[in-house]
N, C-alpha and C. Protein backbone atom coordinates (compact mmCIF):
# COMPACT_ATOMS: atom_id res chain seq x y z
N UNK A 1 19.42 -1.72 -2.84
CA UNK A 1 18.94 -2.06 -1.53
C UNK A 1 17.42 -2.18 -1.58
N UNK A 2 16.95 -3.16 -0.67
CA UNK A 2 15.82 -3.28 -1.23
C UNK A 2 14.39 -2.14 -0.72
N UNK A 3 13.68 -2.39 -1.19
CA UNK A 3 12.45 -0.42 -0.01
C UNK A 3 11.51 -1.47 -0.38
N UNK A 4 10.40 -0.91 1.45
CA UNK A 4 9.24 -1.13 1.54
C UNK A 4 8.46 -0.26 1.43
N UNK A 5 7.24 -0.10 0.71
CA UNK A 5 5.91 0.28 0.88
C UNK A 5 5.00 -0.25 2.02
N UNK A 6 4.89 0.97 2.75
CA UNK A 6 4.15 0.47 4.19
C UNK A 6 2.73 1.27 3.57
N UNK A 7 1.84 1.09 3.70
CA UNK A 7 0.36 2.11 3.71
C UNK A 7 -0.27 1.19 4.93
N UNK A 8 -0.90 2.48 5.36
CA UNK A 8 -2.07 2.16 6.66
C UNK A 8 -3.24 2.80 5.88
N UNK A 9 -4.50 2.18 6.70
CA UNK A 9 -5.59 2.38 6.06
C UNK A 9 -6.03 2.94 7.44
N UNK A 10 -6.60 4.10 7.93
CA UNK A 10 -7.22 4.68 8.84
C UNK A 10 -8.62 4.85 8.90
N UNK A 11 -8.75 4.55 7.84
CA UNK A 11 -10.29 5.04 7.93
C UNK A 11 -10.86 4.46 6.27
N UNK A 12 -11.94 4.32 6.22
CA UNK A 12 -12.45 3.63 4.84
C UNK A 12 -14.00 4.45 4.23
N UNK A 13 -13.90 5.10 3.88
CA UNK A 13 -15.19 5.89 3.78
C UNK A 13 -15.83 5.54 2.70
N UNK A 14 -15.68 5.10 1.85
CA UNK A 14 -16.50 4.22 0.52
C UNK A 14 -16.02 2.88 0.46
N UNK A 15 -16.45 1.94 1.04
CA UNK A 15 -16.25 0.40 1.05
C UNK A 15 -16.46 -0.25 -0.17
N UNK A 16 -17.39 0.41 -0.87
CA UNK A 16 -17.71 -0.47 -2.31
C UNK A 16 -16.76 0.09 -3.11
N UNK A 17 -16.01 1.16 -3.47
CA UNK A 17 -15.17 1.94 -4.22
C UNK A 17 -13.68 0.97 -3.45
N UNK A 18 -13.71 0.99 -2.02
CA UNK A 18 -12.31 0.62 -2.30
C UNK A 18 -12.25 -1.06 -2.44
N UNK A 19 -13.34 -1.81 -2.62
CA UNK A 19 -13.47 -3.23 -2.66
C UNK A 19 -12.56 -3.40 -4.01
N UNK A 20 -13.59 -2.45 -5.28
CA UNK A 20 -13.44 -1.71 -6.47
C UNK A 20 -11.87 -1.72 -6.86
N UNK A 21 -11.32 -1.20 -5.83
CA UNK A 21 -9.75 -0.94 -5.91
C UNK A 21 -8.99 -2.34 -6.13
N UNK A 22 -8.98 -3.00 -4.90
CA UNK A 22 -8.00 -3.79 -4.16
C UNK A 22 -8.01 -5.16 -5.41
N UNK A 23 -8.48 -5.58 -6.16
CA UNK A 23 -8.21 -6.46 -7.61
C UNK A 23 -7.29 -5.96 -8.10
N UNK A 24 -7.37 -4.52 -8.57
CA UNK A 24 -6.33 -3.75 -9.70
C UNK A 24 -5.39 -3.62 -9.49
N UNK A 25 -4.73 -3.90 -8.27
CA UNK A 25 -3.34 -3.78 -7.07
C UNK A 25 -2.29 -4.83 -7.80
N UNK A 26 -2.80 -5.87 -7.53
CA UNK A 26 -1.74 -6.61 -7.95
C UNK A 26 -0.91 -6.75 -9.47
N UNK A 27 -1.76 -6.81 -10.17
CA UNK A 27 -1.04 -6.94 -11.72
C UNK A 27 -0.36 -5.32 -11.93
N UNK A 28 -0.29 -4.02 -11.46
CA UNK A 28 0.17 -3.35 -11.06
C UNK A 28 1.67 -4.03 -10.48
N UNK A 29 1.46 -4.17 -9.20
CA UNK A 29 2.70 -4.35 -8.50
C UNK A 29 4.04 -5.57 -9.29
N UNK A 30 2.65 -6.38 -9.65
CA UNK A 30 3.84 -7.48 -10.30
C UNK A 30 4.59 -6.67 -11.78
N UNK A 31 4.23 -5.61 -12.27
CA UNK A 31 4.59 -5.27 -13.55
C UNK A 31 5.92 -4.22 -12.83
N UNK A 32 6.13 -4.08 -11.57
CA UNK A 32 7.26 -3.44 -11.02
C UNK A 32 8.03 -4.39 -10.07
N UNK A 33 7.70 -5.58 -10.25
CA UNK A 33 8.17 -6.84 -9.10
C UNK A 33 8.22 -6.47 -7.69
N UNK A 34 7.07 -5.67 -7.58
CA UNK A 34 6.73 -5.91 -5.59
C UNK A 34 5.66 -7.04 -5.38
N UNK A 35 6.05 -7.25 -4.20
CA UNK A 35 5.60 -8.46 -3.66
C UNK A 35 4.86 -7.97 -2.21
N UNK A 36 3.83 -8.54 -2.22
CA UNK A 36 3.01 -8.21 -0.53
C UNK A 36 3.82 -9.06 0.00
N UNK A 37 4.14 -8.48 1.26
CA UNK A 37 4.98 -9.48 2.77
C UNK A 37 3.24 -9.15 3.40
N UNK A 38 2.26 -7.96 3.47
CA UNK A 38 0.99 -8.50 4.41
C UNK A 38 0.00 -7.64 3.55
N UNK A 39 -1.02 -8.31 4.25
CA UNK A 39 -1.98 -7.39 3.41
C UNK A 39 -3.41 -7.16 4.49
N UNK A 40 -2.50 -7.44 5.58
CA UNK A 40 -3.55 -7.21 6.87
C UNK A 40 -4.55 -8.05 6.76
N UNK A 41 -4.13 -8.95 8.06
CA UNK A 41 -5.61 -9.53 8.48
C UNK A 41 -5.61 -8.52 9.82
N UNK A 42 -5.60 -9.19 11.02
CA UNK A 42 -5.66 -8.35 12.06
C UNK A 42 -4.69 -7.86 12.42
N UNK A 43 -4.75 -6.42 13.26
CA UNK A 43 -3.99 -5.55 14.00
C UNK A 43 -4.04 -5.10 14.81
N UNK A 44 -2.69 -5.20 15.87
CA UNK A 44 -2.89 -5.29 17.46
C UNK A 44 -2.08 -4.26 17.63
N UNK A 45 -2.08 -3.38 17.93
CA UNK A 45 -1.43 -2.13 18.26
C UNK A 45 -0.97 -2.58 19.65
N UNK A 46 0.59 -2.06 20.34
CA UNK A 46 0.83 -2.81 21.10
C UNK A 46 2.08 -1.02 22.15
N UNK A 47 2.45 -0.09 21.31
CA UNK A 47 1.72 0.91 21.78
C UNK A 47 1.93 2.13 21.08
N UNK A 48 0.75 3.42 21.55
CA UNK A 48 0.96 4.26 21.13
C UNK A 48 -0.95 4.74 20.27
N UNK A 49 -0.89 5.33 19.87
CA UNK A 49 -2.39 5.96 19.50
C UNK A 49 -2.82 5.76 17.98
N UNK A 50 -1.64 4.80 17.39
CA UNK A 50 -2.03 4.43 16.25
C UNK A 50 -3.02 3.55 16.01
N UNK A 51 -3.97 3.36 15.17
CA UNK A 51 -4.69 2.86 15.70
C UNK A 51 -5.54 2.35 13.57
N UNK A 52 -4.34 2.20 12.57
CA UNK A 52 -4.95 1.43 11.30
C UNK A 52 -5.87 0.57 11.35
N UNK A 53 -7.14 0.52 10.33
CA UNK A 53 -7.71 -0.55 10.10
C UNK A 53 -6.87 -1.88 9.05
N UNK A 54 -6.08 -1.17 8.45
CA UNK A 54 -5.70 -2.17 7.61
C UNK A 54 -3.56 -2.20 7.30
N UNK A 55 -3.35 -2.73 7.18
CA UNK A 55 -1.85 -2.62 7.02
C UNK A 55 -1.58 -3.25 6.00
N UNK A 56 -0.84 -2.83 4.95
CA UNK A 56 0.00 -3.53 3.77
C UNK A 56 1.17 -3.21 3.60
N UNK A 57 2.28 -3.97 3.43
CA UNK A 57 3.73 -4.05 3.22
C UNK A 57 4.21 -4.59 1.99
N UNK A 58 4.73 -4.37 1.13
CA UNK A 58 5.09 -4.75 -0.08
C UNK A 58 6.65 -4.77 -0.46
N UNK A 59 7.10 -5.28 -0.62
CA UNK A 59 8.25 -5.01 -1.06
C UNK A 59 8.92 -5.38 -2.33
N UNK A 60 10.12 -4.10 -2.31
CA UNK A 60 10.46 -3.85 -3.59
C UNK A 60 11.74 -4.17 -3.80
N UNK A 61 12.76 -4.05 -5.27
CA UNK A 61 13.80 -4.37 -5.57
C UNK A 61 14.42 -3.09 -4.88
N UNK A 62 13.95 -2.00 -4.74
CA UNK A 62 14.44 -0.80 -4.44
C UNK A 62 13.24 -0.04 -3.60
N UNK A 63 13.87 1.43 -2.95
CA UNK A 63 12.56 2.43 -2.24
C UNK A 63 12.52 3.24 -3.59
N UNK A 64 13.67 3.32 -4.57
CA UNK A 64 13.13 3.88 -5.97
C UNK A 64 11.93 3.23 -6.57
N UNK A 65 12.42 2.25 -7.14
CA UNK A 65 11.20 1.18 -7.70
C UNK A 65 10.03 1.12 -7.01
N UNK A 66 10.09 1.49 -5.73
CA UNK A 66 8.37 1.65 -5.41
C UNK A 66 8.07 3.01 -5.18
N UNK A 67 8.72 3.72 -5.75
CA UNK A 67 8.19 5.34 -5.71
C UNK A 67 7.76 5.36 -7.49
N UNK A 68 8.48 4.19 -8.10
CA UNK A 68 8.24 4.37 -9.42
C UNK A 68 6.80 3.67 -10.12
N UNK A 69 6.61 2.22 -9.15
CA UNK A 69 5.06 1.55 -8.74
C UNK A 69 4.19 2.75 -8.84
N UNK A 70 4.14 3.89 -7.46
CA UNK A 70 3.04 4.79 -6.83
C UNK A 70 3.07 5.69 -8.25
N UNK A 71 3.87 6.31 -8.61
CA UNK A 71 3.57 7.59 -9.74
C UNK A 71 3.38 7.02 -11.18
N UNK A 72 3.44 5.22 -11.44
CA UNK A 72 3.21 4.53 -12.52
C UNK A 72 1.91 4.76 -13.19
N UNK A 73 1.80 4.79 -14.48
CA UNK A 73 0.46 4.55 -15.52
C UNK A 73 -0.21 3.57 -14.75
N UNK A 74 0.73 2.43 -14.73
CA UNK A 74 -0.11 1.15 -13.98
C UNK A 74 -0.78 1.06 -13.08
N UNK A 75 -0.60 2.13 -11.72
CA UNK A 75 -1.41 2.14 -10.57
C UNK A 75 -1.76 3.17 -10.39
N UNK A 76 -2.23 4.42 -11.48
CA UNK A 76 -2.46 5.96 -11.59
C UNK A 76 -3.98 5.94 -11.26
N UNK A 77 -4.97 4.73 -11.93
CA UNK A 77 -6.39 4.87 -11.61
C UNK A 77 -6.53 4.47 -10.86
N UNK A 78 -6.44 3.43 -9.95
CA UNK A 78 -6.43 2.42 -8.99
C UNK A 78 -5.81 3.38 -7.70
N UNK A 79 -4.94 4.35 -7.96
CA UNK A 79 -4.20 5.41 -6.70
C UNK A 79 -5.55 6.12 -6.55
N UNK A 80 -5.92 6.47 -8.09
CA UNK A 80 -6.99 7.62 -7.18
C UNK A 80 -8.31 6.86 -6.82
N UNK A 81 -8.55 5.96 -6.68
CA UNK A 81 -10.00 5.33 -6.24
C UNK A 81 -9.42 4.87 -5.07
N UNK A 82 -8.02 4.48 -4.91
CA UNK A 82 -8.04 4.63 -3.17
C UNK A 82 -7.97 5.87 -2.42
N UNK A 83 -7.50 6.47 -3.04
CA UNK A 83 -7.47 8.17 -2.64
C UNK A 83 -8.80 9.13 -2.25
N UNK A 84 -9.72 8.26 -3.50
CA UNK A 84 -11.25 8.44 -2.76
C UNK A 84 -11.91 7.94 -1.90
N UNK A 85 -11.60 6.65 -1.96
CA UNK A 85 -12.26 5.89 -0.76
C UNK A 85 -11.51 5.57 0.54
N UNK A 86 -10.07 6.12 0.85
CA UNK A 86 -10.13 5.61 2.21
C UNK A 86 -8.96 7.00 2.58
N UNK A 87 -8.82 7.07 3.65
CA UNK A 87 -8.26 8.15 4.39
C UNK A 87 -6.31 7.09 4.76
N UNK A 88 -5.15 7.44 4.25
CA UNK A 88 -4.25 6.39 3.97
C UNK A 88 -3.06 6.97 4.08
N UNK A 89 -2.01 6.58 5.32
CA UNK A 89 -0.77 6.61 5.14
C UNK A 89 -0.13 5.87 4.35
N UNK A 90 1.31 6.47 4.13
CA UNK A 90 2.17 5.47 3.27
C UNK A 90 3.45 6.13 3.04
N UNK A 91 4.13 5.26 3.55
CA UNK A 91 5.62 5.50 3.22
C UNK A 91 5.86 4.60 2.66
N UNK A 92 8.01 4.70 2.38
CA UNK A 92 8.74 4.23 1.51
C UNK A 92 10.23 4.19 2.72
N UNK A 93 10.40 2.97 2.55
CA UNK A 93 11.44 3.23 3.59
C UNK A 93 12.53 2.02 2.94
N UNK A 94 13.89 2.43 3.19
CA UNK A 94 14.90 1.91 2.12
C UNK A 94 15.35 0.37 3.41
N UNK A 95 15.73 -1.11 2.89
CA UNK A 95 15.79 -1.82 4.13
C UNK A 95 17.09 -2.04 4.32
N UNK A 96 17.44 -2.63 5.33
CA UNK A 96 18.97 -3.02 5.45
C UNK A 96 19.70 -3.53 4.69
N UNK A 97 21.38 -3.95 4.58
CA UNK A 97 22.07 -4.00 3.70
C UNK A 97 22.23 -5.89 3.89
């Protein structure tokens, strides 16, 4: 079944560190075959107190396979330079049949 990777970006506290980041993302993801569905342009909160600067959705062959992406060699340095630079939800959520 297939799982999405949702991350919100709340807050960005080193802009040049996570600029830094967001290149190294992809050849990562493609080496686990996720695919961005967004990668946030704008966001309209429509309701409730959430309130992300940035939204990305990715999706995977599985919500395994993208738990296996996040704890990968491939996106281990690139996790923690976003981990430094921005304040970040993120789930894993399995999609319909």
């Amino acid at each position: 079944m297939t799982g999405y990777l949702i991350a919100a970006v709340t807050d960005v506290k080193d802009a040049s560190l996570y600029e830094r980041y967001k290149p190294l993302v992809p050849a990562s993801l493609q080496a686990f075959n996720g695919t961005y569905l967004t990668r946030s342009g704008s966001v309209t909160v429509l309701e409730g107190s959430w309130h992300p600067e940035r939204i990305v959705v990715v999706r995977f062959e599985s919500a395994a396979r993208a738990m296996q992406w996040w704890a990968s060699e491939e996106y281990r340095e690139a996790r923690r330079m976003r981990q430094a630079a921005t304040e970040t939800n993120m789930i894993v959520v399995e999609g319909v049949a």
